[in-house]
PDB file of N, CA and C in Angstrom:
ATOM      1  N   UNK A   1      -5.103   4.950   9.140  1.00  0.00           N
ATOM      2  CA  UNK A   1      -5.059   5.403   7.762  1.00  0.00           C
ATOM      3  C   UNK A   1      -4.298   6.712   7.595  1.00  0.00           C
ATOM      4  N   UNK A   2      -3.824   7.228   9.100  1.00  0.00           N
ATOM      5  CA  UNK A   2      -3.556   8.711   8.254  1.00  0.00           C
ATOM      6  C   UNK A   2      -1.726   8.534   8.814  1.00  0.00           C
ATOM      7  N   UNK A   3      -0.532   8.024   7.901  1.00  0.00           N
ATOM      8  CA  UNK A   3       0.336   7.899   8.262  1.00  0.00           C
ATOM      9  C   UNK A   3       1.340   8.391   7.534  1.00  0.00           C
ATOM     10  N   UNK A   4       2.515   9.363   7.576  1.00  0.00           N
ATOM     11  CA  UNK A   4       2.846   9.824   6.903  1.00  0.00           C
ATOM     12  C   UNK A   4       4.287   8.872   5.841  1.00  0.00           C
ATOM     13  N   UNK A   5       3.688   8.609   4.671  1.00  0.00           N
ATOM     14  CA  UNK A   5       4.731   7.952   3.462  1.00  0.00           C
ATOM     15  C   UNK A   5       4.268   6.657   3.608  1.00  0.00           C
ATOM     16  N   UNK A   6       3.052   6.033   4.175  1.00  0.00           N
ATOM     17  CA  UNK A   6       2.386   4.926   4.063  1.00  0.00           C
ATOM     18  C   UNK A   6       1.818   4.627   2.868  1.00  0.00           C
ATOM     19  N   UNK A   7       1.697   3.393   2.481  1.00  0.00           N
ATOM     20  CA  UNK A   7       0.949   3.050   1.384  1.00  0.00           C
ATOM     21  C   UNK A   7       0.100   2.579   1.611  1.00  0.00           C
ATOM     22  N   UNK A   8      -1.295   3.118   0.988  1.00  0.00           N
ATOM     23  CA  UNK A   8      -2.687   2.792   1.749  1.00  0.00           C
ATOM     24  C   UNK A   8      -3.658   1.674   0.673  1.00  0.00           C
ATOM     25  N   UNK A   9      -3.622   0.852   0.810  1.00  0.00           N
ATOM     26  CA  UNK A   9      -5.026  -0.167  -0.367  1.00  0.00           C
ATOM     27  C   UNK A   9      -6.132  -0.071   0.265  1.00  0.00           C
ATOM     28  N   UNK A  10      -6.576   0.743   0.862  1.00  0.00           N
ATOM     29  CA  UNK A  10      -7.915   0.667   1.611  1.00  0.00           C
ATOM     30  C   UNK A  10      -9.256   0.697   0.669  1.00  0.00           C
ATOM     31  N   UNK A  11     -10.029  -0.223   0.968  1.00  0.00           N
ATOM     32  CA  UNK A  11     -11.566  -0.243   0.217  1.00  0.00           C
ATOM     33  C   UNK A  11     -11.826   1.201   0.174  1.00  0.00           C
ATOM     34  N   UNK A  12     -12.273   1.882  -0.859  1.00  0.00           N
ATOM     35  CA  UNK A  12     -12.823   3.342  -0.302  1.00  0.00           C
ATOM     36  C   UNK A  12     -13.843   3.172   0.197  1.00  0.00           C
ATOM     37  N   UNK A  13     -14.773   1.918   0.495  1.00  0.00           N
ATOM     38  CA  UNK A  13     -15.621   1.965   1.801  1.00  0.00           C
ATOM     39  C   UNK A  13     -14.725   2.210   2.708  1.00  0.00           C
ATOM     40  N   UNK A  14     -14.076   2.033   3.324  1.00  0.00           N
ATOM     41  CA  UNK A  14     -12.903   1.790   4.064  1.00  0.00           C
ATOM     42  C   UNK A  14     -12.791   3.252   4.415  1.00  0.00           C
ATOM     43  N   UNK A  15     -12.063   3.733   3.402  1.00  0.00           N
ATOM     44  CA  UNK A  15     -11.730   5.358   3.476  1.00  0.00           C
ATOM     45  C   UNK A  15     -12.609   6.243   4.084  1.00  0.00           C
ATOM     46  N   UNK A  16     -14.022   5.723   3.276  1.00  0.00           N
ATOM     47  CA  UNK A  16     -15.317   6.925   3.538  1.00  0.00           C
ATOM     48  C   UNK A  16     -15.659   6.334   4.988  1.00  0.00           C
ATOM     49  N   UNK A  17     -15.457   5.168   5.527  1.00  0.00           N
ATOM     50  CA  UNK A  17     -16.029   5.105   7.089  1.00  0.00           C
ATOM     51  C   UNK A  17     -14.758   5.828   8.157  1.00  0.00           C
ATOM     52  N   UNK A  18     -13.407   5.779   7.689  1.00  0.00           N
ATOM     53  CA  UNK A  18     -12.612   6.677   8.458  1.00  0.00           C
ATOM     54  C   UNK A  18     -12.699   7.962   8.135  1.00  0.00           C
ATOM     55  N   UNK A  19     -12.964   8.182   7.607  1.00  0.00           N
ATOM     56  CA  UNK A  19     -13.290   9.979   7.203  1.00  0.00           C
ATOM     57  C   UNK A  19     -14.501  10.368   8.178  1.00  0.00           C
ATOM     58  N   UNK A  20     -15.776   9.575   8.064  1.00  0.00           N
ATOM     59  CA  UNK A  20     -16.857   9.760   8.666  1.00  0.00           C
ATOM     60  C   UNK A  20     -16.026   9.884  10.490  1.00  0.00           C
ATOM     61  N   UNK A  21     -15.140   9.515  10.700  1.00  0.00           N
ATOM     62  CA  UNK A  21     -14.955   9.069  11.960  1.00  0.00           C
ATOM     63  C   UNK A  21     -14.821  10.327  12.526  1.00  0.00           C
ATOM     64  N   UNK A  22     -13.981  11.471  11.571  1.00  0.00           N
ATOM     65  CA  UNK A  22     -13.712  12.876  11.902  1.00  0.00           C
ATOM     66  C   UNK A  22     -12.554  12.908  12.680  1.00  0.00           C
ATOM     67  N   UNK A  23     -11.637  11.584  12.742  1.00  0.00           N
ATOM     68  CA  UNK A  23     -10.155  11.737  12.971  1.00  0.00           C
ATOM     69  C   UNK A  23      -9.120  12.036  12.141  1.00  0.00           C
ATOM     70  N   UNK A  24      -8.361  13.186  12.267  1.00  0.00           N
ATOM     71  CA  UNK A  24      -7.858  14.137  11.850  1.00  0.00           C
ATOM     72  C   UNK A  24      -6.113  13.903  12.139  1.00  0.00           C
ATOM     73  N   UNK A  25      -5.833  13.411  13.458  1.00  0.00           N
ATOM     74  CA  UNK A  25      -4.584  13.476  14.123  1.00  0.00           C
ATOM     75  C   UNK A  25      -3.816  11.970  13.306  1.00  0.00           C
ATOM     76  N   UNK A  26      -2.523  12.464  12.688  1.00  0.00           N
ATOM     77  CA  UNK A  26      -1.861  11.435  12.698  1.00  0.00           C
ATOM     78  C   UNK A  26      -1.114  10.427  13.452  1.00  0.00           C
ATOM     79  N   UNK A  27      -1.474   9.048  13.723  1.00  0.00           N
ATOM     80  CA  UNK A  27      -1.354   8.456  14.823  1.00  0.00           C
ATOM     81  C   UNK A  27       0.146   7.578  14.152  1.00  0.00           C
ATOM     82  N   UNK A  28       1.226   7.083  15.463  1.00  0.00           N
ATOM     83  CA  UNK A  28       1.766   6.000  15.091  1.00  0.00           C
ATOM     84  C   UNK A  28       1.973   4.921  15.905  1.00  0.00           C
ATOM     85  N   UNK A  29       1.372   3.729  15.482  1.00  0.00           N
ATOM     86  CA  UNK A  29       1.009   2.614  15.970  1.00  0.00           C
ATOM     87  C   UNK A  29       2.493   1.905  16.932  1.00  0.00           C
ATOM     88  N   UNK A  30       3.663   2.638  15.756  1.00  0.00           N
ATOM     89  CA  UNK A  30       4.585   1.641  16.278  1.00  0.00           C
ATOM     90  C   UNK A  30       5.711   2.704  16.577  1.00  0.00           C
ATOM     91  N   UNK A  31       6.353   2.652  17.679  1.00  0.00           N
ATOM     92  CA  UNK A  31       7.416   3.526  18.295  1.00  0.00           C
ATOM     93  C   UNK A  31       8.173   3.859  17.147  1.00  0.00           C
ATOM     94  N   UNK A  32       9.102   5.037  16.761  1.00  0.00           N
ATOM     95  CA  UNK A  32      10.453   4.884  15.763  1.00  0.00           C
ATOM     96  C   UNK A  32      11.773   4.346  16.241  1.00  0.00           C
ATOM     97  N   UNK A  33      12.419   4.276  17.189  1.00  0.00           N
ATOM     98  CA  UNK A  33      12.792   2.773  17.612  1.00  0.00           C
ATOM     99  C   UNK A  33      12.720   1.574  17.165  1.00  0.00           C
ATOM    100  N   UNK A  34      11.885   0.984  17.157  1.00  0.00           N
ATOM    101  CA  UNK A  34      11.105   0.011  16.777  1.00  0.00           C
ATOM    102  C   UNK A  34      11.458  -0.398  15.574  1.00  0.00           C
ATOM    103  N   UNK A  35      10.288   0.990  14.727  1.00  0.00           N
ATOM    104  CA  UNK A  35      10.848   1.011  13.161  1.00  0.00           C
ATOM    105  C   UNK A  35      12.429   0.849  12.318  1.00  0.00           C
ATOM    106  N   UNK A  36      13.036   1.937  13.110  1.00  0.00           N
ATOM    107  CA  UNK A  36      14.325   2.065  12.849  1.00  0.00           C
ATOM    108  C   UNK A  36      14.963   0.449  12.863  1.00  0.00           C
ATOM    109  N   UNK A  37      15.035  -0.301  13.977  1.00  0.00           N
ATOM    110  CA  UNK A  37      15.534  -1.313  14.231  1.00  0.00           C
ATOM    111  C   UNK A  37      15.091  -2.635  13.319  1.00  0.00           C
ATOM    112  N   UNK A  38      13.672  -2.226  12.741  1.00  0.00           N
ATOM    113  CA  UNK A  38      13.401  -3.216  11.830  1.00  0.00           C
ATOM    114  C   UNK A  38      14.069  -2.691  10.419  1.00  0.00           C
ATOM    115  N   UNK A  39      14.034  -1.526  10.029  1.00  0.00           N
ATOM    116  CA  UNK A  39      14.582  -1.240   8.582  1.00  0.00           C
ATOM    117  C   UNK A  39      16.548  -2.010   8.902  1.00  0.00           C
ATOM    118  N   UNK A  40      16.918  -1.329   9.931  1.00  0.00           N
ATOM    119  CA  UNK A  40      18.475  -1.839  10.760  1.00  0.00           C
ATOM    120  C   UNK A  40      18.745  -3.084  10.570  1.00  0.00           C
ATOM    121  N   UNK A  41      17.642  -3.859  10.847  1.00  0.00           N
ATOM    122  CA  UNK A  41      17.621  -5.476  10.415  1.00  0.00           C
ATOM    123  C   UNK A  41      17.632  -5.661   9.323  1.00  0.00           C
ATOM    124  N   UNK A  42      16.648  -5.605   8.361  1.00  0.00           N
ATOM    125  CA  UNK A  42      16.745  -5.753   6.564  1.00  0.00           C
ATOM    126  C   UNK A  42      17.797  -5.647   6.676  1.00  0.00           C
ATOM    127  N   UNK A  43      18.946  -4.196   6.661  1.00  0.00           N
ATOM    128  CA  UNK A  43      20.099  -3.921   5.968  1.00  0.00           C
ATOM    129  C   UNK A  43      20.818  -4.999   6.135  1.00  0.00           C
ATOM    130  N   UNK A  44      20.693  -5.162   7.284  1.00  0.00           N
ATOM    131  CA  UNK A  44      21.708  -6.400   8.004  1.00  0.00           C
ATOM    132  C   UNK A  44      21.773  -7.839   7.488  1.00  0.00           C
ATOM    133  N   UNK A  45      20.210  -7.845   7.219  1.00  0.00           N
ATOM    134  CA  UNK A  45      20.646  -9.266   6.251  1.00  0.00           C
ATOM    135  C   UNK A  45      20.475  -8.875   4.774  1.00  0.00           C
ATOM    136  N   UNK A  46      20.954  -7.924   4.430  1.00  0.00           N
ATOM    137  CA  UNK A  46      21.490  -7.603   2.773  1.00  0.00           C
ATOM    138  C   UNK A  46      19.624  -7.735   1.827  1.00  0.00           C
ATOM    139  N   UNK A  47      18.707  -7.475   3.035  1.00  0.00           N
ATOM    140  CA  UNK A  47      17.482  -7.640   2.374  1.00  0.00           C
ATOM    141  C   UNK A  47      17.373  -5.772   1.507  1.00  0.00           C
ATOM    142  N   UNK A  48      16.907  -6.154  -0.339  1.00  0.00           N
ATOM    143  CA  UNK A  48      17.201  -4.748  -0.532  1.00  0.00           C
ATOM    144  C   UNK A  48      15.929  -4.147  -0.585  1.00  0.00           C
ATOM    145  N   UNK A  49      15.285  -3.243   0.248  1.00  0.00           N
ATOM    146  CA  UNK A  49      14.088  -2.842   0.227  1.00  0.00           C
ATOM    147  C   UNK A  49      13.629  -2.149  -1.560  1.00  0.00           C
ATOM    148  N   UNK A  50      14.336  -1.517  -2.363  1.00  0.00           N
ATOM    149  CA  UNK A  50      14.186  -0.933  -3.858  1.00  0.00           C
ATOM    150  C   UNK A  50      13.912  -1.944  -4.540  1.00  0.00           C
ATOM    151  N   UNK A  51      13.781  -2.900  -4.395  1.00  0.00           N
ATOM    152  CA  UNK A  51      14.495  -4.194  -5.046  1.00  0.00           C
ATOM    153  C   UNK A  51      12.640  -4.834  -4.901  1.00  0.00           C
ATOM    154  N   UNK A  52      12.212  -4.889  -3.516  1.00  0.00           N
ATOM    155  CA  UNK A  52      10.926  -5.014  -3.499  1.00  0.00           C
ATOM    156  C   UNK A  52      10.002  -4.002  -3.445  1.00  0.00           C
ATOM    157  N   UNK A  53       9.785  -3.136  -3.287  1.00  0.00           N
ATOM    158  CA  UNK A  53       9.240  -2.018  -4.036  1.00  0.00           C
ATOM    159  C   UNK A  53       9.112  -1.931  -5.650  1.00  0.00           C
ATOM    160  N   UNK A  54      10.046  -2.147  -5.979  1.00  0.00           N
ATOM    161  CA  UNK A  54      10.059  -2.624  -7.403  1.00  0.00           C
ATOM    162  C   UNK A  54       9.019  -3.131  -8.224  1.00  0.00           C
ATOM    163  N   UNK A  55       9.402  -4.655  -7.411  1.00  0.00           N
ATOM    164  CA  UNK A  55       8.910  -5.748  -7.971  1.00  0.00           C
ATOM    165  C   UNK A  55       7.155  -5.757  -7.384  1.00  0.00           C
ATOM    166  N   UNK A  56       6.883  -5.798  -6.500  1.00  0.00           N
ATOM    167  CA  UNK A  56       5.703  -5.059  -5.826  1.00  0.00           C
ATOM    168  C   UNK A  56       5.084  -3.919  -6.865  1.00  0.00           C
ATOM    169  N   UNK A  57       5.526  -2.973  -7.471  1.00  0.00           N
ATOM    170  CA  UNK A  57       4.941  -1.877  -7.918  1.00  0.00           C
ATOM    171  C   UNK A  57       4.826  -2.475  -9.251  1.00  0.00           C
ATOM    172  N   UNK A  58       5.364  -3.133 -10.126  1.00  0.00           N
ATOM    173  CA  UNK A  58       5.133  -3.940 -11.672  1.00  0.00           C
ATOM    174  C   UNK A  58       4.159  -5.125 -11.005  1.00  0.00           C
ATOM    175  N   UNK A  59       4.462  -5.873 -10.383  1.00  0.00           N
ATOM    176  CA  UNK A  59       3.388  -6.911  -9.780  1.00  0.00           C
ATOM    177  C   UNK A  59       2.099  -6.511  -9.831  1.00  0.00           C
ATOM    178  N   UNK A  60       1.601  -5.241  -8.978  1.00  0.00           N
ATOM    179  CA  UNK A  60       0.636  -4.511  -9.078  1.00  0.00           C
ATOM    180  C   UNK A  60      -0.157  -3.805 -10.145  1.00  0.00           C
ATOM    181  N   UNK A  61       1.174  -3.373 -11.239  1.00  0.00           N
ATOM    182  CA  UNK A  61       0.647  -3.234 -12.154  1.00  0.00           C
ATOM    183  C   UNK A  61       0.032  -3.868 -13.163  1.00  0.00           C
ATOM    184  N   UNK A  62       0.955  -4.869 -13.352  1.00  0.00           N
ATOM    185  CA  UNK A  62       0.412  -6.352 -14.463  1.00  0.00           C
ATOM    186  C   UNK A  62      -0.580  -6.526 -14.216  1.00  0.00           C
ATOM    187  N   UNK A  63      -1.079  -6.636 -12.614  1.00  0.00           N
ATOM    188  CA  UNK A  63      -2.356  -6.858 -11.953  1.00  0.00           C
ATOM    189  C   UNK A  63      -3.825  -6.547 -12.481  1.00  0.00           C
ATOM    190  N   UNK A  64      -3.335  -4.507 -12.214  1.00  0.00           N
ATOM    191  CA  UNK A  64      -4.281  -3.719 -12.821  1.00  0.00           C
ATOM    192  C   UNK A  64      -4.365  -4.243 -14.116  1.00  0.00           C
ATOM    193  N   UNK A  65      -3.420  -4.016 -15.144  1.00  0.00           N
ATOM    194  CA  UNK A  65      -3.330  -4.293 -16.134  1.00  0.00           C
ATOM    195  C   UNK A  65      -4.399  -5.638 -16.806  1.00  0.00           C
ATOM    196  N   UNK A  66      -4.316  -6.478 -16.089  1.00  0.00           N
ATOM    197  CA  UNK A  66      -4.965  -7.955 -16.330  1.00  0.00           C
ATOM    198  C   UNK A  66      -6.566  -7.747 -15.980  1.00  0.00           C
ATOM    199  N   UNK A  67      -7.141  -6.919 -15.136  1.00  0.00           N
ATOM    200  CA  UNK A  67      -7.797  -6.695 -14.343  1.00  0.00           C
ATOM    201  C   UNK A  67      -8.777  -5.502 -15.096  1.00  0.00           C
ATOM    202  N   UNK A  68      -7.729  -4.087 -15.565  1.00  0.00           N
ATOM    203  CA  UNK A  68      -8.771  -3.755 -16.581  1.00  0.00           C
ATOM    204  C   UNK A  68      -9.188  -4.197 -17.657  1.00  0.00           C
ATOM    205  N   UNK A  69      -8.303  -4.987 -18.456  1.00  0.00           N
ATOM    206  CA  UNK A  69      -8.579  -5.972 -19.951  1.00  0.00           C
ATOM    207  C   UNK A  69      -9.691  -6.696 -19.460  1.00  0.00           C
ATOM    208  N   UNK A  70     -10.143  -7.290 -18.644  1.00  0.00           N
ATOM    209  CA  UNK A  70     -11.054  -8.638 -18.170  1.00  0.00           C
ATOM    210  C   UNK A  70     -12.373  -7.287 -18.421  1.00  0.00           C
ATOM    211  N   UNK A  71     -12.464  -5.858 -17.701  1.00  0.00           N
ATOM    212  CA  UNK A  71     -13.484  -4.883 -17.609  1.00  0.00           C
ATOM    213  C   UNK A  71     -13.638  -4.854 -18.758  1.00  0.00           C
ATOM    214  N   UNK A  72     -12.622  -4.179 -19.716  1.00  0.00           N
ATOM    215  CA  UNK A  72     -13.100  -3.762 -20.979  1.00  0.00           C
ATOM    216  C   UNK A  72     -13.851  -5.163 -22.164  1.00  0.00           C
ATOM    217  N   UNK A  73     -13.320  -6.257 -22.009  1.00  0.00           N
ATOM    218  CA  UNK A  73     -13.950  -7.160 -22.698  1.00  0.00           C
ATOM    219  C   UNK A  73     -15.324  -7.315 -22.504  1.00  0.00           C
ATOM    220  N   UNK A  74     -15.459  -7.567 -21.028  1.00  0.00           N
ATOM    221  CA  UNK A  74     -16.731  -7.658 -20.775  1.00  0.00           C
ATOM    222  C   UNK A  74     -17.715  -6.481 -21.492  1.00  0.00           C
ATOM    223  N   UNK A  75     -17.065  -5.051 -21.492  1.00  0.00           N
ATOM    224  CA  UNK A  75     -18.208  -3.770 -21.872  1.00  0.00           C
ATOM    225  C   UNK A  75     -17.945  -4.033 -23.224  1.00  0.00           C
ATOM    226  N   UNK A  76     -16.989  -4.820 -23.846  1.00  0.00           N
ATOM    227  CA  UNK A  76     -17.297  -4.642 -25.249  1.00  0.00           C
ATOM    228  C   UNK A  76     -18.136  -5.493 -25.871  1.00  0.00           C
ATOM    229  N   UNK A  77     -18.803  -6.586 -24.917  1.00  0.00           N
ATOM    230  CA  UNK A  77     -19.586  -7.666 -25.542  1.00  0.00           C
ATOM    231  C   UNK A  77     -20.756  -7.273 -24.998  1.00  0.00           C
ATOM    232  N   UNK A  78     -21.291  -6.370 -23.622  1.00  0.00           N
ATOM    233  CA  UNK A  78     -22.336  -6.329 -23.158  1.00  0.00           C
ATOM    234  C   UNK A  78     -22.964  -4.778 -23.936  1.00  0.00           C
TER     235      UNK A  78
END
């Protein structure tokens, strides 16, 4: 959980049991090598990372969006 420019969806159960853990140090799972060579790839096949980020970040939102309307109906009838 603690990675730097990661995007985190973690349950905040989730959160509050890694916090409890009292790990502090930012870890990385995967060499930068590694990384590098996978972003190296996308480019390579003309995959545009902005492009899904994008669409991902409105996706998500509509989401919320759909997701608080369903909350508020419910509190307006209960």
């Amino acid at each position: 959980l603690l990675y730097p420019n990661a995007i985190n969806t973690a349950p905040l159960d989730t959160i509050d049991a890694f916090i409890s853990t009292g790990i502090k140090k930012i870890q990385n799972p995967i060499d930068k090598a590694t990384i590098d060579q996978f972003f190296d790839d996308l480019r390579n096949k003309e995959i545009n990372l902005d492009v899904i980020y994008h669409d991902l970040l409105h996706e998500g939102i509509d989401a919320f969006k759909i997701a608080f309307r369903e909350i508020l109906d419910v509190l307006e009838k209960g």
